[in-house]
C-alpha atoms as a PDB file:
ATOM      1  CA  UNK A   1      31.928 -44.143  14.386  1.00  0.00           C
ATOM      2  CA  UNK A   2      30.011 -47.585  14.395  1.00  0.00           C
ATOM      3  CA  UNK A   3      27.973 -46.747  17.472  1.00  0.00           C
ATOM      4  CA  UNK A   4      26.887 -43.666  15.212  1.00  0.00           C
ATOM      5  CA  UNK A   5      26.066 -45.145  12.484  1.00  0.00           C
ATOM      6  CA  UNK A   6      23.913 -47.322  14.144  1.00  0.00           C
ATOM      7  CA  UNK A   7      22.069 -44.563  16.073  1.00  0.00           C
ATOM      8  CA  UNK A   8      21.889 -43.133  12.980  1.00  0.00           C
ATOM      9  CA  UNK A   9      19.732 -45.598  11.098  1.00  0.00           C
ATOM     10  CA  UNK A  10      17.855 -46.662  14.084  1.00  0.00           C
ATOM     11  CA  UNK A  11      16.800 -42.978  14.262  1.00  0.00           C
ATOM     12  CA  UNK A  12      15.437 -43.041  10.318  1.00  0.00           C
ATOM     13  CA  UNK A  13      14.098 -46.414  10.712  1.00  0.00           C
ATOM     14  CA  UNK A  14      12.019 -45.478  13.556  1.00  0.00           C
ATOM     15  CA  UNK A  15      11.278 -41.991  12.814  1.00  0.00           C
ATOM     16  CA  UNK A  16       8.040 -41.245  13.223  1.00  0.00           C
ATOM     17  CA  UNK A  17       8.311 -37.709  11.958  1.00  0.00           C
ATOM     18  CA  UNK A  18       5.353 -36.255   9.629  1.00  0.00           C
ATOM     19  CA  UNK A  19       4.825 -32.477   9.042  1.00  0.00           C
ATOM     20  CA  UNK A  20       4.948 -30.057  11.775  1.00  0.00           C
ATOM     21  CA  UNK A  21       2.659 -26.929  12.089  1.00  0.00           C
ATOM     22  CA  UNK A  22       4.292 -23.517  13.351  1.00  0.00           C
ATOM     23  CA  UNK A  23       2.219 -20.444  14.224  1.00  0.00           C
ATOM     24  CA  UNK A  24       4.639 -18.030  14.850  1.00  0.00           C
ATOM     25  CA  UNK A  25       4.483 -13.938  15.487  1.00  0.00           C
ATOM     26  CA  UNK A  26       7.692 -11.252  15.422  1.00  0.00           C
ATOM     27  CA  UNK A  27       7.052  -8.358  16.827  1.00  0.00           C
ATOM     28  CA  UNK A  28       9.476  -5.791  16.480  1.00  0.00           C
ATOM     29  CA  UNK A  29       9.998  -3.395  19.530  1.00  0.00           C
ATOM     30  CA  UNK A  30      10.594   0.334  19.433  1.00  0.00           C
ATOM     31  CA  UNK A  31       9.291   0.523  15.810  1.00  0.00           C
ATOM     32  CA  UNK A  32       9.164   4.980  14.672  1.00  0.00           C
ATOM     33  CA  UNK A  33       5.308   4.353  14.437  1.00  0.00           C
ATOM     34  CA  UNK A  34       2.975   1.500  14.902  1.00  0.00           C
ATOM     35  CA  UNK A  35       2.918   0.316  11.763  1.00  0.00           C
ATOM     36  CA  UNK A  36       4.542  -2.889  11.382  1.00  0.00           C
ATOM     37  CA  UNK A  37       3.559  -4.023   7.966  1.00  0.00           C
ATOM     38  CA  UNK A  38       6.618  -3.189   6.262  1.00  0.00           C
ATOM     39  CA  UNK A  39       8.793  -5.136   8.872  1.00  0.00           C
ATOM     40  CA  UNK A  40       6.147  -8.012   8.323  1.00  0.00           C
ATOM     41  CA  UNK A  41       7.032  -8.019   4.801  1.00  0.00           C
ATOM     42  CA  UNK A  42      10.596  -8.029   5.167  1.00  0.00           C
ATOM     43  CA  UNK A  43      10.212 -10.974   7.284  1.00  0.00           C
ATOM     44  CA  UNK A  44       8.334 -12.902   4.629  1.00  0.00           C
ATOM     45  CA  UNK A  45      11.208 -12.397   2.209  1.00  0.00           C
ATOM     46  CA  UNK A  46      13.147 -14.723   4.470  1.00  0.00           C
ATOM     47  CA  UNK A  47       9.973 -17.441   3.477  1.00  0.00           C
ATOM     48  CA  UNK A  48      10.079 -17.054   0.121  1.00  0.00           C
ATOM     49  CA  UNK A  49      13.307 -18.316  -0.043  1.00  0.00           C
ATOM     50  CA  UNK A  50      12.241 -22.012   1.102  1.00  0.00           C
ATOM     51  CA  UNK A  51       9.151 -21.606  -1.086  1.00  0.00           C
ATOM     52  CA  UNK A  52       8.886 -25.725  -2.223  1.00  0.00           C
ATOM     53  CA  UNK A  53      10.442 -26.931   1.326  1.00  0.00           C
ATOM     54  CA  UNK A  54       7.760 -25.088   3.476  1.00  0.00           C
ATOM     55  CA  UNK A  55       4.189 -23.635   3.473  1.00  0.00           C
ATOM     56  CA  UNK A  56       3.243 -21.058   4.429  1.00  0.00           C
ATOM     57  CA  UNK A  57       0.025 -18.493   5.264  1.00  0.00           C
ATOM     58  CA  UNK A  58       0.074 -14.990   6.145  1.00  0.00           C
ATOM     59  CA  UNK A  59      -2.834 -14.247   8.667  1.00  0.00           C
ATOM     60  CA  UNK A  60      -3.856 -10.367   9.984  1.00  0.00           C
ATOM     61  CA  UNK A  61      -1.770 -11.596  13.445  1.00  0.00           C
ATOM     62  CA  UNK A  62       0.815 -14.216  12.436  1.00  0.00           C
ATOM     63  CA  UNK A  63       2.374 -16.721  10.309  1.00  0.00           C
ATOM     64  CA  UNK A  64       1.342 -20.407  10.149  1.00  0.00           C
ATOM     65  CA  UNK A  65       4.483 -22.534   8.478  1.00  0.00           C
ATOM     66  CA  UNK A  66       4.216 -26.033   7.576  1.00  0.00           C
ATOM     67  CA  UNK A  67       7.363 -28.594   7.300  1.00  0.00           C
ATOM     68  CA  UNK A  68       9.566 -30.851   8.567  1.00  0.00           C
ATOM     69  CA  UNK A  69      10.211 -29.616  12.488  1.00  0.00           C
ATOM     70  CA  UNK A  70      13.952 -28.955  11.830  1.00  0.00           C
ATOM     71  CA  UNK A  71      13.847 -26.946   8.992  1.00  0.00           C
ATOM     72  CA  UNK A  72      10.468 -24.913  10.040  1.00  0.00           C
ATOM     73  CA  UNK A  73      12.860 -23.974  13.893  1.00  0.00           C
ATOM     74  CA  UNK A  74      15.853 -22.648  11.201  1.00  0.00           C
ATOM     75  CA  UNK A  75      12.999 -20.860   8.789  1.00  0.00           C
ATOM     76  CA  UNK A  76      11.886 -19.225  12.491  1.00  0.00           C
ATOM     77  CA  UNK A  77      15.362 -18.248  13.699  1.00  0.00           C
ATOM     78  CA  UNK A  78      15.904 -16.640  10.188  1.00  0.00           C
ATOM     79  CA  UNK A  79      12.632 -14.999  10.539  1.00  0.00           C
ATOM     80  CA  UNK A  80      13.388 -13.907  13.589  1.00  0.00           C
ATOM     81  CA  UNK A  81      16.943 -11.988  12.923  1.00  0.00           C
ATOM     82  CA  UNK A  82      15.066 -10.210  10.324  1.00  0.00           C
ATOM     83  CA  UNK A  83      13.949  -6.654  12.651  1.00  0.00           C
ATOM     84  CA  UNK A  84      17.743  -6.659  14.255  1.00  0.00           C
ATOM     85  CA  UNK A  85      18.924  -6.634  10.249  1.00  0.00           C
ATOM     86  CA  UNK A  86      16.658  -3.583   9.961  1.00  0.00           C
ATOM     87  CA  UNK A  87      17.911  -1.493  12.936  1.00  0.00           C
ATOM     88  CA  UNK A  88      14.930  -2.938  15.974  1.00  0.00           C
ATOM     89  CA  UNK A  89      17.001  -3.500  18.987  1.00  0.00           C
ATOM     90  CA  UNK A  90      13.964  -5.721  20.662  1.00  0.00           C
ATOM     91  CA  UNK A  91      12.124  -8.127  18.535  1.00  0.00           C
ATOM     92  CA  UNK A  92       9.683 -10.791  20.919  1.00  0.00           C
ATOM     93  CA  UNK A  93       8.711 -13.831  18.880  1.00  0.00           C
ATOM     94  CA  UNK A  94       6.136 -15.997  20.061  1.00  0.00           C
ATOM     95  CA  UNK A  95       6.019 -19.672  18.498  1.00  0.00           C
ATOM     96  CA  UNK A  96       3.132 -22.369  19.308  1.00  0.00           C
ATOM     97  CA  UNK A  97       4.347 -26.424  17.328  1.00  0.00           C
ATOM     98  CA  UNK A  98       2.224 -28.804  16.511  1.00  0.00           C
ATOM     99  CA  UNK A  99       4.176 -31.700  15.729  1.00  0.00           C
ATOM    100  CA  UNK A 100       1.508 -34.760  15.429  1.00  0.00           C
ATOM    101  CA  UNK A 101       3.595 -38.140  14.877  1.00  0.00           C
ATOM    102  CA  UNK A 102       0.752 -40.650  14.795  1.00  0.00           C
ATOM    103  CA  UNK A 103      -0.304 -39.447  11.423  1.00  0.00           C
ATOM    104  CA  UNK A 104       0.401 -36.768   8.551  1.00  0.00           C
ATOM    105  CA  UNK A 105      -0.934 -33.236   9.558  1.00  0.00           C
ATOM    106  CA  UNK A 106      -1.581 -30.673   7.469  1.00  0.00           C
ATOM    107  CA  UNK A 107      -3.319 -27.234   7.350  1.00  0.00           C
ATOM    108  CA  UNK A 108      -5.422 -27.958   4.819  1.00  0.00           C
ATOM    109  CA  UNK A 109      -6.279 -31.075   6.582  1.00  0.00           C
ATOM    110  CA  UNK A 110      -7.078 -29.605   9.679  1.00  0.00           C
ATOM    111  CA  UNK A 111      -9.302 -27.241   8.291  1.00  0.00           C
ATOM    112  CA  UNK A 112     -11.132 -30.049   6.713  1.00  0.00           C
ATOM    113  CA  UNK A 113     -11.449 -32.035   9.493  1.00  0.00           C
ATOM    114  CA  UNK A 114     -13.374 -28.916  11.303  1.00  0.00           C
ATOM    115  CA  UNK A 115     -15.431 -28.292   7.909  1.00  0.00           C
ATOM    116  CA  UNK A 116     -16.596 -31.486   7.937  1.00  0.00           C
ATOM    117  CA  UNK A 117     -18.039 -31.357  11.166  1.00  0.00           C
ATOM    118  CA  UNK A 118     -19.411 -28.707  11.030  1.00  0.00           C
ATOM    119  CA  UNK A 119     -21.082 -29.532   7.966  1.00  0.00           C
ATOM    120  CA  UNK A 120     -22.516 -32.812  10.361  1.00  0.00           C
ATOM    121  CA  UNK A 121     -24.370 -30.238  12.092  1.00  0.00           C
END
């Protein structure tokens, strides 16, 4: 119990952790047409639900999410589950992290960063 208690606050101490980025796309399989929006929405509902622990932006091909790593990979896997709730026997998921750790990352920052030099130019 000591030695864990010791990993333990080594590993707070010297976490370098800041906020991850997640781009993530579920795409249900063997849908009755190929509409997916309302399986898309469905999936959101799962987001809404950690509304003030994560952000979040709907784009026309996926879903950015921004958080702390651990709890963005359990917001995914929720995500995820979501077509198999709703009768899809295949669901492929593709997820891209960026998980910066020298300093704070954001979307909005990122943007920003590419606004401003562009606006340079």
């Amino acid at each position: 119990m000591v030695i864990y208690e010791c990993i333990k606050i080594f590993t707070l101490k010297g976490d370098r952790r800041k906020m991850a980025i997640i781009d993530v796309s579920i795409v249900p399989i063997g849908t009755e047409t190929p509409s997916v929006s309302a399986y898309v929405a469905n999936i959101h509902k799962v987001l809404e639900k950690y509304k003030g622990e994560v952000k979040y932006q709907l784009t026309p091909m996926n879903t950015i999410i921004e958080g702390e790593l651990p709890l963005l990979l359990q917001v995914v896997q929720e995500m995820h589950e979501v077509p198999f709730e709703n009768g899809i026997s295949r669901v492929a998921t593709t997820i891209r992290i960026d998980d910066r750790r020298d300093k704070k990352s954001t979307m909005e920052g990122k943007l920003a960063s590419v606004q401003a030099k562009l606006d340079q130019n």
